[in-house]
Protein backbone atom coordinates (compact mmCIF):
# COMPACT_ATOMS: atom_id res chain seq x y z
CA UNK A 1 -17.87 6.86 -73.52
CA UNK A 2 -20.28 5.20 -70.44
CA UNK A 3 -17.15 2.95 -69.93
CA UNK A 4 -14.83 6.39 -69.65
CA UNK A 5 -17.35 7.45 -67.44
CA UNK A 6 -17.16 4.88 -65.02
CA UNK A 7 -13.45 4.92 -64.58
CA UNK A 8 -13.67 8.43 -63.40
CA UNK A 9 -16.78 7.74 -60.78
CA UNK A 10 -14.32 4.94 -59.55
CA UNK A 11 -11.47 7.18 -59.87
CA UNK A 12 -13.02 10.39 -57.97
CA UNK A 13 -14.47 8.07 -55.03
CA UNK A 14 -11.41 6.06 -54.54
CA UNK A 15 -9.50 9.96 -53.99
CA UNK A 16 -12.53 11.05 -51.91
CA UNK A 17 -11.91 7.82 -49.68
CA UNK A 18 -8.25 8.54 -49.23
CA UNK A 19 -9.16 11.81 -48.12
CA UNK A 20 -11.50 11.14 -45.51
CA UNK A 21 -9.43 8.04 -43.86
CA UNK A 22 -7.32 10.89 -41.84
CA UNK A 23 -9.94 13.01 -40.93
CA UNK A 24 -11.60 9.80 -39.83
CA UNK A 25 -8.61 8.31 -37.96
CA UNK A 26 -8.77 11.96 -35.82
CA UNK A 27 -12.33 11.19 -34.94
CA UNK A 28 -11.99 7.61 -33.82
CA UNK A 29 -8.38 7.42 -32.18
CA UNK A 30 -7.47 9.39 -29.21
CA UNK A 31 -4.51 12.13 -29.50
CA UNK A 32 -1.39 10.52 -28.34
CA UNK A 33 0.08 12.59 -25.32
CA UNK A 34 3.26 12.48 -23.32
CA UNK A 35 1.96 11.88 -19.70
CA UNK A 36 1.81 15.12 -18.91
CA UNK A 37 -1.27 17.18 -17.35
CA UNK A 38 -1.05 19.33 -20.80
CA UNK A 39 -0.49 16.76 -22.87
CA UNK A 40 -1.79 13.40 -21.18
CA UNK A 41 -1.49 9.86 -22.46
CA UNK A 42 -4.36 7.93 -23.98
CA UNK A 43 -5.91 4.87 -22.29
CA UNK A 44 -4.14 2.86 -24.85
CA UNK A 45 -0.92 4.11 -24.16
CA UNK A 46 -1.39 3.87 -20.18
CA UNK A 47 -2.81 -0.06 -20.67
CA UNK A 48 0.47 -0.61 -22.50
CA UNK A 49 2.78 1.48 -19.48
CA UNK A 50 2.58 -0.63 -16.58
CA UNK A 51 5.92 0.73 -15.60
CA UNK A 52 4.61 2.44 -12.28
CA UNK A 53 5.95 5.41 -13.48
CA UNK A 54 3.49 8.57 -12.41
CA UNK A 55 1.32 9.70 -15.70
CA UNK A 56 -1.21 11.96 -16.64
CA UNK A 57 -3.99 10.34 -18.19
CA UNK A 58 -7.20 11.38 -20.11
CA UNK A 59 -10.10 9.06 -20.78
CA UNK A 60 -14.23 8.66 -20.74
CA UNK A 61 -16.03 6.75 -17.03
CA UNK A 62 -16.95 4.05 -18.67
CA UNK A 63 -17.85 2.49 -15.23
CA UNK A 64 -16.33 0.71 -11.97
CA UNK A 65 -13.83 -2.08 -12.06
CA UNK A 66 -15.41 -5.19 -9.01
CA UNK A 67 -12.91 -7.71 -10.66
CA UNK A 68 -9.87 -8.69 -13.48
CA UNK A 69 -12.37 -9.20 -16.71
CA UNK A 70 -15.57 -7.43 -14.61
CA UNK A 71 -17.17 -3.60 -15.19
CA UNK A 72 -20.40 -2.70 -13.94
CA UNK A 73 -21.97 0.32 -15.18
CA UNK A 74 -24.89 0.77 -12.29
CA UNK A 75 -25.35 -0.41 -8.64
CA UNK A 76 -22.17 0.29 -7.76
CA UNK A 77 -21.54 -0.82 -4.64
CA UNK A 78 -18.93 1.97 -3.33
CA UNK A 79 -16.90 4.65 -4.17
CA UNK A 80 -13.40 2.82 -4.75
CA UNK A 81 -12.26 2.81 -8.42
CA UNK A 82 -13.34 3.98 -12.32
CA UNK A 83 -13.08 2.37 -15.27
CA UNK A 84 -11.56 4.67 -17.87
CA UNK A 85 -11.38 3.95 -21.84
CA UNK A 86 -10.77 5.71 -25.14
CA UNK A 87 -14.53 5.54 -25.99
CA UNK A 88 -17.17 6.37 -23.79
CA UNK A 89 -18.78 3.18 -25.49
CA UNK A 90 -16.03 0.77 -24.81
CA UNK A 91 -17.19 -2.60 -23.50
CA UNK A 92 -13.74 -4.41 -23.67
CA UNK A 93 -12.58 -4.40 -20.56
CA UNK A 94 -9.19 -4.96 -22.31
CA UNK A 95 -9.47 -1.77 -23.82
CA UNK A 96 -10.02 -0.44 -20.13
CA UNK A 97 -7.38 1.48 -17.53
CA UNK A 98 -8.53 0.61 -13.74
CA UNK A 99 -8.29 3.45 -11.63
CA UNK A 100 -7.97 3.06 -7.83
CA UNK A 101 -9.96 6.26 -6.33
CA UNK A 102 -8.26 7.65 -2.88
CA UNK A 103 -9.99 8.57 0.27
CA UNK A 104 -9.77 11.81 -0.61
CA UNK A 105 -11.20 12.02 -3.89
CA UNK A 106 -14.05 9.66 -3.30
CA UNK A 107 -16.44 12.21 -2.57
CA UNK A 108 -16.21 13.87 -5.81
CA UNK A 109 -15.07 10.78 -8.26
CA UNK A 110 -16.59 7.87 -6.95
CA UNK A 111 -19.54 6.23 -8.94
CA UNK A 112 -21.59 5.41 -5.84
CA UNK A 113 -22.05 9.10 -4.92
CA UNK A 114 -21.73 10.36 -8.61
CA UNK A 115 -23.29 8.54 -10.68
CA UNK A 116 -23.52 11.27 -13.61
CA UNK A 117 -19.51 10.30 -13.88
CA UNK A 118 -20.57 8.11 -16.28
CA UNK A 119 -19.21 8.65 -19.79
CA UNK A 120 -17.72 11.89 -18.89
CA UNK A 121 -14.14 12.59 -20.00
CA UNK A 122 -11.97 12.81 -16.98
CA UNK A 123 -7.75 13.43 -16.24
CA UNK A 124 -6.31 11.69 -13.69
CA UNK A 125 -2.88 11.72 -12.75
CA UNK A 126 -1.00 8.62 -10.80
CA UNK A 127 1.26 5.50 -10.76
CA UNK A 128 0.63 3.38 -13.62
CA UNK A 129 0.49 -0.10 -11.94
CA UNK A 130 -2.02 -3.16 -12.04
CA UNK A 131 -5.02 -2.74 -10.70
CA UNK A 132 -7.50 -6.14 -9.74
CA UNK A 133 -4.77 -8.10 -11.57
CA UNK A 134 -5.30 -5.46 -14.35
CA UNK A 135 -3.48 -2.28 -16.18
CA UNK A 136 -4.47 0.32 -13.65
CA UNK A 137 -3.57 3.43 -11.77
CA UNK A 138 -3.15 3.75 -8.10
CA UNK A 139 -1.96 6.37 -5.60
CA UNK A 140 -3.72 9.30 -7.57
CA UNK A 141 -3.02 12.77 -6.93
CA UNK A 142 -5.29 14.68 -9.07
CA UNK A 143 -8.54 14.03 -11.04
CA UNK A 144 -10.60 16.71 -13.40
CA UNK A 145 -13.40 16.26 -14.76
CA UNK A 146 -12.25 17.97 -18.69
CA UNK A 147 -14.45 20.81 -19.78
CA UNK A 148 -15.38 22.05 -16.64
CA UNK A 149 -13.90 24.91 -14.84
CA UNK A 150 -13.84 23.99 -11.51
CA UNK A 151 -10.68 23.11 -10.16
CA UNK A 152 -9.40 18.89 -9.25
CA UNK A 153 -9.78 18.75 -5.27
CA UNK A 154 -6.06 18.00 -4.41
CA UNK A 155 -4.83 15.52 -1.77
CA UNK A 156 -3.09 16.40 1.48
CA UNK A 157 0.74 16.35 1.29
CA UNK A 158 1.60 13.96 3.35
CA UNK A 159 4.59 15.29 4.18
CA UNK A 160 2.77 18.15 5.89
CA UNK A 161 -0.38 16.05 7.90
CA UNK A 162 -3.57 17.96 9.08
CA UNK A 163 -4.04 18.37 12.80
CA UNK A 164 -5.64 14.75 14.13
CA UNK A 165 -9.05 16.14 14.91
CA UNK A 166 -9.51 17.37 11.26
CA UNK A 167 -8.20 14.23 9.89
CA UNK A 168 -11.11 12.54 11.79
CA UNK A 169 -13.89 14.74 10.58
CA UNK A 170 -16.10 12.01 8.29
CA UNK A 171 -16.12 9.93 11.30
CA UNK A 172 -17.13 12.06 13.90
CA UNK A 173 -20.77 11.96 15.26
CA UNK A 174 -21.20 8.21 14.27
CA UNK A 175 -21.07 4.43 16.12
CA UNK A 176 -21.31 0.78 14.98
CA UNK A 177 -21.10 0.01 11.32
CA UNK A 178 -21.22 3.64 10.46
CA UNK A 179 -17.84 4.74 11.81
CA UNK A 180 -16.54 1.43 11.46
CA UNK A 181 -16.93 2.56 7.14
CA UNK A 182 -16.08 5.65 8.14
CA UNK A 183 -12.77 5.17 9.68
CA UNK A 184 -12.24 2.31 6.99
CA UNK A 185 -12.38 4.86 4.34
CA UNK A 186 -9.87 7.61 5.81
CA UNK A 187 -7.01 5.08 6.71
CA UNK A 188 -7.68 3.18 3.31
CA UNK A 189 -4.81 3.46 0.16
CA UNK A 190 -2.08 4.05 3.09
CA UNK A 191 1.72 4.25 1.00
CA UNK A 192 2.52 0.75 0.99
CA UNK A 193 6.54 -0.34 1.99
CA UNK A 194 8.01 -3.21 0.36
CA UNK A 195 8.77 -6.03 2.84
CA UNK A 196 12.59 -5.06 3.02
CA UNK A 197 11.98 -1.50 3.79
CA UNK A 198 10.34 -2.76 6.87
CA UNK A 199 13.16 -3.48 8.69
CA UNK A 200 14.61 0.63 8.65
CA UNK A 201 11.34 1.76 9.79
CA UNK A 202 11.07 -0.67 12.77
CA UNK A 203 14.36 0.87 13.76
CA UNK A 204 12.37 3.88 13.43
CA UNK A 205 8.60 3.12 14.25
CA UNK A 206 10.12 1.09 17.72
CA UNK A 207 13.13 2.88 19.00
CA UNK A 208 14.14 2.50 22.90
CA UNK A 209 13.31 6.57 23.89
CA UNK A 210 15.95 5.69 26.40
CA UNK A 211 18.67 4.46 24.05
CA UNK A 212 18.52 5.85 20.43
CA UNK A 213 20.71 2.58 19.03
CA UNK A 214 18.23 0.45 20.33
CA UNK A 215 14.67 -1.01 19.61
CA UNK A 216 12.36 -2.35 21.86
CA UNK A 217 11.22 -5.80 21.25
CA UNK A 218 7.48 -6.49 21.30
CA UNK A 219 6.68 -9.66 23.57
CA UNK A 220 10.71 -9.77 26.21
CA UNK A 221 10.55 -5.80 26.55
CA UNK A 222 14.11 -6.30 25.65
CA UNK A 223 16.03 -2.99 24.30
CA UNK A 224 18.50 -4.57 22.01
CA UNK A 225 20.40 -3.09 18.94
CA UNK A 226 19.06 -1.85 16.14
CA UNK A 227 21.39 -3.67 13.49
CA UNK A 228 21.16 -6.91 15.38
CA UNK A 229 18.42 -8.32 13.45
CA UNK A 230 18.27 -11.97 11.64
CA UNK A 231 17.28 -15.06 12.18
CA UNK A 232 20.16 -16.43 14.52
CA UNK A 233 19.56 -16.51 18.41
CA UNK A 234 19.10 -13.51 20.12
CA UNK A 235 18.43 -11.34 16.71
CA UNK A 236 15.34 -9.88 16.37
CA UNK A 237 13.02 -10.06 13.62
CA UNK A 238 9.28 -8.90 11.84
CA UNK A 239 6.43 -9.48 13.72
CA UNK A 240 3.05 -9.90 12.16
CA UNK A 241 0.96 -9.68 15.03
CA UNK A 242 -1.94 -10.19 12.86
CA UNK A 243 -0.81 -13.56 12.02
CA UNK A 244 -0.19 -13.68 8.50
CA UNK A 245 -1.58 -17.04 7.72
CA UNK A 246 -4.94 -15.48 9.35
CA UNK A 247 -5.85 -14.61 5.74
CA UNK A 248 -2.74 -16.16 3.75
CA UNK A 249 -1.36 -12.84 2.71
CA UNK A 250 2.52 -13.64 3.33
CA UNK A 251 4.91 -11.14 2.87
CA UNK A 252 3.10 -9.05 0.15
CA UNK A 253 2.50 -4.83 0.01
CA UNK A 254 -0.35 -4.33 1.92
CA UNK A 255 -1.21 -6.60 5.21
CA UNK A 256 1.93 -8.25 4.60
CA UNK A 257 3.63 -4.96 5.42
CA UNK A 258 1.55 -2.58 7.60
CA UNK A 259 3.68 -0.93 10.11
CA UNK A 260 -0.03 -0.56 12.30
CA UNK A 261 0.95 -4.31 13.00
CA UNK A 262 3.97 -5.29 12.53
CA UNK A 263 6.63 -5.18 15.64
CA UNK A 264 10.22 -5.70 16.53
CA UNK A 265 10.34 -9.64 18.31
CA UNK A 266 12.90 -11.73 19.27
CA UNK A 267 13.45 -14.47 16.54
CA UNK A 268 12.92 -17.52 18.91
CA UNK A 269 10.40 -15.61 20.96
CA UNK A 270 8.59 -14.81 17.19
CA UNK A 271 8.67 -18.58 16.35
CA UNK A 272 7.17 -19.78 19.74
CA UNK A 273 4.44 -17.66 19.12
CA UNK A 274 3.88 -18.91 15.64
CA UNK A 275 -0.07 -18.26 13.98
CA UNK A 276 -1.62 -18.91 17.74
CA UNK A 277 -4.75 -16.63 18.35
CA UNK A 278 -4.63 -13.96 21.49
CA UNK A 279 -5.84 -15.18 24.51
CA UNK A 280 -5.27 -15.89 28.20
CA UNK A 281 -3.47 -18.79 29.96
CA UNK A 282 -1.28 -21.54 29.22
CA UNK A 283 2.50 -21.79 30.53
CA UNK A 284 5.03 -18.91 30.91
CA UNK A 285 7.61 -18.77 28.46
CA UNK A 286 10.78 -19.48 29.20
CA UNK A 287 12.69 -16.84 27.51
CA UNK A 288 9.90 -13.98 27.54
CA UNK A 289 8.57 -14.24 31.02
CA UNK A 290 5.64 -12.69 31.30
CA UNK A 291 4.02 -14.27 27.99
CA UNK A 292 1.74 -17.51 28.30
CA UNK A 293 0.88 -19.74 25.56
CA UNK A 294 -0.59 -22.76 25.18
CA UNK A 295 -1.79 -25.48 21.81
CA UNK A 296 -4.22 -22.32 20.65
CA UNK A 297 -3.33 -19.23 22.00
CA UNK A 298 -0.55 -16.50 22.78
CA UNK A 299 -1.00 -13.80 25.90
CA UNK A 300 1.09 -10.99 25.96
CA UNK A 301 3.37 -9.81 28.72
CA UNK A 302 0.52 -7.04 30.72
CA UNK A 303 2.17 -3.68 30.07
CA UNK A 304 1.41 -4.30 25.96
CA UNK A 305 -1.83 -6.10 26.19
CA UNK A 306 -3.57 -2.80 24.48
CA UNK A 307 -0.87 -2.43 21.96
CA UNK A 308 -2.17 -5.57 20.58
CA UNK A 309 -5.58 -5.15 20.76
CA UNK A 310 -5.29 -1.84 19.40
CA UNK A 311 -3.29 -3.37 16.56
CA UNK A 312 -5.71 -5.92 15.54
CA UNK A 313 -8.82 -3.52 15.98
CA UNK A 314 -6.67 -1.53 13.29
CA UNK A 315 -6.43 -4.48 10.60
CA UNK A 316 -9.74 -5.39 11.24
CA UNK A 317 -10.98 -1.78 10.01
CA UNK A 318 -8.52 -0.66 7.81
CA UNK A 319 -9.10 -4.20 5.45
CA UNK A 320 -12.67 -4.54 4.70
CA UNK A 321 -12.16 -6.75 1.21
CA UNK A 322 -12.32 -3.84 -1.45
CA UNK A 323 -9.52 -2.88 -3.69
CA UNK A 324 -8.91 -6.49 -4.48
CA UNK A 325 -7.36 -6.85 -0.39
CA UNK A 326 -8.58 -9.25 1.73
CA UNK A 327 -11.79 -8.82 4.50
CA UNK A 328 -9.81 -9.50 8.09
CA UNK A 329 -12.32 -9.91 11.00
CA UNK A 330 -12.00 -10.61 13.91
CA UNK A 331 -13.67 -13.41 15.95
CA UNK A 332 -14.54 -14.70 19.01
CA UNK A 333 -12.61 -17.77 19.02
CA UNK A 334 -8.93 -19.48 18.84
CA UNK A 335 -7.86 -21.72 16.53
CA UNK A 336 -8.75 -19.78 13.39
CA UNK A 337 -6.08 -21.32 10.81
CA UNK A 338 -5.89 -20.14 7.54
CA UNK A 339 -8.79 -18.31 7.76
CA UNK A 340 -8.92 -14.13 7.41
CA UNK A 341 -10.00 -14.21 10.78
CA UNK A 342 -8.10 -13.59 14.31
CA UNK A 343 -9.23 -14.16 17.72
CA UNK A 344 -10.27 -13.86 20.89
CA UNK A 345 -12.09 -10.38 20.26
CA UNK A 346 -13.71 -10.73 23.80
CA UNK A 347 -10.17 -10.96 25.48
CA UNK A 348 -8.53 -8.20 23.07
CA UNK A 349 -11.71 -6.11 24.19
CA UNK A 350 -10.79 -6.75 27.83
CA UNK A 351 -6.94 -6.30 27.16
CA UNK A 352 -7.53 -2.76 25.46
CA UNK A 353 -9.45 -1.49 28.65
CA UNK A 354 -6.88 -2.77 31.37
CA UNK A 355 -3.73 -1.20 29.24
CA UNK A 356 -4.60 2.11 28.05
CA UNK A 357 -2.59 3.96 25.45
CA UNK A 358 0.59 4.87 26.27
CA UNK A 359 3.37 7.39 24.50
CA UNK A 360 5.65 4.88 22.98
CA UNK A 361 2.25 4.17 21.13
CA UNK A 362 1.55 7.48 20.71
CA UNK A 363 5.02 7.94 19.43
CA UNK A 364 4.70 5.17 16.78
CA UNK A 365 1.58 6.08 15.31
CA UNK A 366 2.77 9.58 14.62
CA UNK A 367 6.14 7.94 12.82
CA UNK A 368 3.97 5.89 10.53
CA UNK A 369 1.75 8.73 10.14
CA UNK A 370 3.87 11.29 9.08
CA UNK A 371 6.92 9.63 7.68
CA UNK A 372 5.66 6.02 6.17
CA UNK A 373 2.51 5.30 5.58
CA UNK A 374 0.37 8.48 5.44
CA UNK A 375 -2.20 6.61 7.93
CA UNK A 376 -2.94 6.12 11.51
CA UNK A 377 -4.36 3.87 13.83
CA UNK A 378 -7.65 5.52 15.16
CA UNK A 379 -7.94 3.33 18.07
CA UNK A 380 -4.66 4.99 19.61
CA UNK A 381 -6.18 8.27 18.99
CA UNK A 382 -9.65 7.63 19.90
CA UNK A 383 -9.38 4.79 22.23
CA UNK A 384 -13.36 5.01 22.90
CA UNK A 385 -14.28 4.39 19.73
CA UNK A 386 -13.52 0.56 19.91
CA UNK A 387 -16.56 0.35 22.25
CA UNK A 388 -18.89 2.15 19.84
CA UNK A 389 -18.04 -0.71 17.34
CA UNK A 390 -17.61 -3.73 19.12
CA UNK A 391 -19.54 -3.19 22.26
């Protein structure tokens, strides 16, 4: 009889275990969603959809991503990316989906100004695509926090760009280091082109206003067709102007493409001027008179002295070392190398006061602006604020 007994304790608790293991699984796993905003995929199923397809996602601030294996969950030092998991517990950083936080969200959903993020459940909707060498999101279009009835902030199409002033609002009223973050955090996350899809929007970004089959290359002046770019003589080709051993970032989406400073040049003109820092003197160039270089340095024909200034003031702002990008500075020196920094910022200071801003610069930022990269260069529209940083 006891031993009867016993079989049917076993018995009853082995059925009372297989009925709580699915009402247990719905506690412990996230619901499994389609990437929708209604029904939006787990963290799991985002970590395993590095496809860089745009996806709703839903998942608990578990902190902010500063590396590939790295989460901190206080003093975080800016407003840049979340950590999001299936748990609000998770320490795994496997486990974890890195979210890159836009400009225009930062406000609301970065950890540095909202600290009480922290383990709440949020939706976030973007391009699954490594983050810090990591499964991650970037290019978001819409957070919410869930449970609360306020509604996501959305981002500005950038198909339809707010008026200049209003775009410059966070940075008005402030100098030095202040609007130097400032302006760093509106032009940040700018649509990035592959390297290829450079060359169509230098036909674009640098067309002769004179001559609509034409660009205008950089250093000669020359207006030469649009198609006749290569690598043979007289073709033209892609200028970093930041050179892009200053920092060792190649050909890659990011520096390696930015419109802001890259320029239609004559190929031989291109390879004369090499890596050299900007500065003045040397001999005149044989082919693009007007130019002087020398062992260290490159100077510009006169009537685009600004242009480049302007353009380096731009890279040095607009890549400040967060994000996982590189921190350009500039320097006051030649000769820089490999490091991320470019020179002579006394000269290029000098440079952007003797060659104002001119329309075909004008003309250029608003292309990039409005049709490429979602992002301007705010030394072209506010030419005075180079001297509240650097001066």
């Amino acid at each position: 009889m006891k031993r009867k007994s016993l079989l049917l304790s076993f018995f009853c608790l082995a059925a009372i275990l297989l009925l709580f293991q699915p009402l247990q699984s719905i506690f412990t796993k996230a619901a499994v969603g389609t990437g929708t905003w209604s029904s939006p995929f787990t963290v799991s199923q985002a970590v395993n959809s590095q496809n860089n397809t745009v996806k709703t996602v839903q998942g608990y601030v578990v902190g902010q991503p500063t590396g590939t294996t790295t989460v901190v969950t206080g003093g975080f030092p800016n407003d840049y990316a979340i950590a999001l998991a299936d748990s609000p517990t998770e320490k795994n950083t496997a486990n974890m989906l890195y979210v890159q936080v836009p400009a225009s969200f930062r406000q609301t959903y970065g950890l540095q100004s909202n600290r009480s993020l922290m383990g709440k459940n949020l939706k976030v909707t973007g391009a699954l695509t490594a983050y810090y060498s990591h499964a991650g999101m970037k290019n978001a279009t819409a957070f919410e926090t869930v449970g609360e009835t306020t509604p996501p902030p959305t981002e500005p199409d950038p198909g339809s760009p707010a008026p200049v002033d209003s775009y410059y609002d966070p940075a008005k009223g402030k100098t030095g280091d202040a609007l130097k973050t400032a302006l760093h955090n509106i032009i940040d996350d700018h649509t990035a082109l592959s390297y290829s899809a450079v060359w169509d929007a230098l036909r674009a970004t640098d067309e002769d206003p004179n001559n609509r089959s034409n660009v205008i290359l950089l250093y000669t002046g020359r207006s030469q067709g649009k198609y006749t770019n290569g690598s043979g003589v007289d073709n033209w080709n892609r200028e970093h102007v930041w050179a892009k051993s200053h920092g060792d970032f190649g050909t890659t989406m990011g520096a390696g493409t930015d419109l802001h400073h890259l320029r239609p040049t004559d190929a031989s003109v291109n390879s004369s001027r090499s890596n050299l820092d900007f500065d003045e003197g040397g001999k005149q160039h044989s082919e693009a008179t007007g130019n002087y270089y020398d062992s260290d340095s490159w100077e510009p024909r006169d009537s685009v002295k600004g242009d480049v200034a302007r353009m380096l003031f731009y890279m040095d702002v607009r890549y400040e070392g967060d994000s996982g990008e590189l921190d350009l500075e500039l320097n006051s020196q030649v000769n820089n190398s490999t490091a991320p920094f470019h020179g002579k910022l006394s000269t290029l200071l000098k440079w952007h006061q003797e060659d104002p801003v001119d329309n075909f610069e004008r003309n250029r930022n608003e292309i990039i602006y409005s049709k490429y990269q979602h992002n301007r260069n705010p030394f072209i529209d506010h030419p005075e604020w180079v001297s509240a940083i650097w001066q």
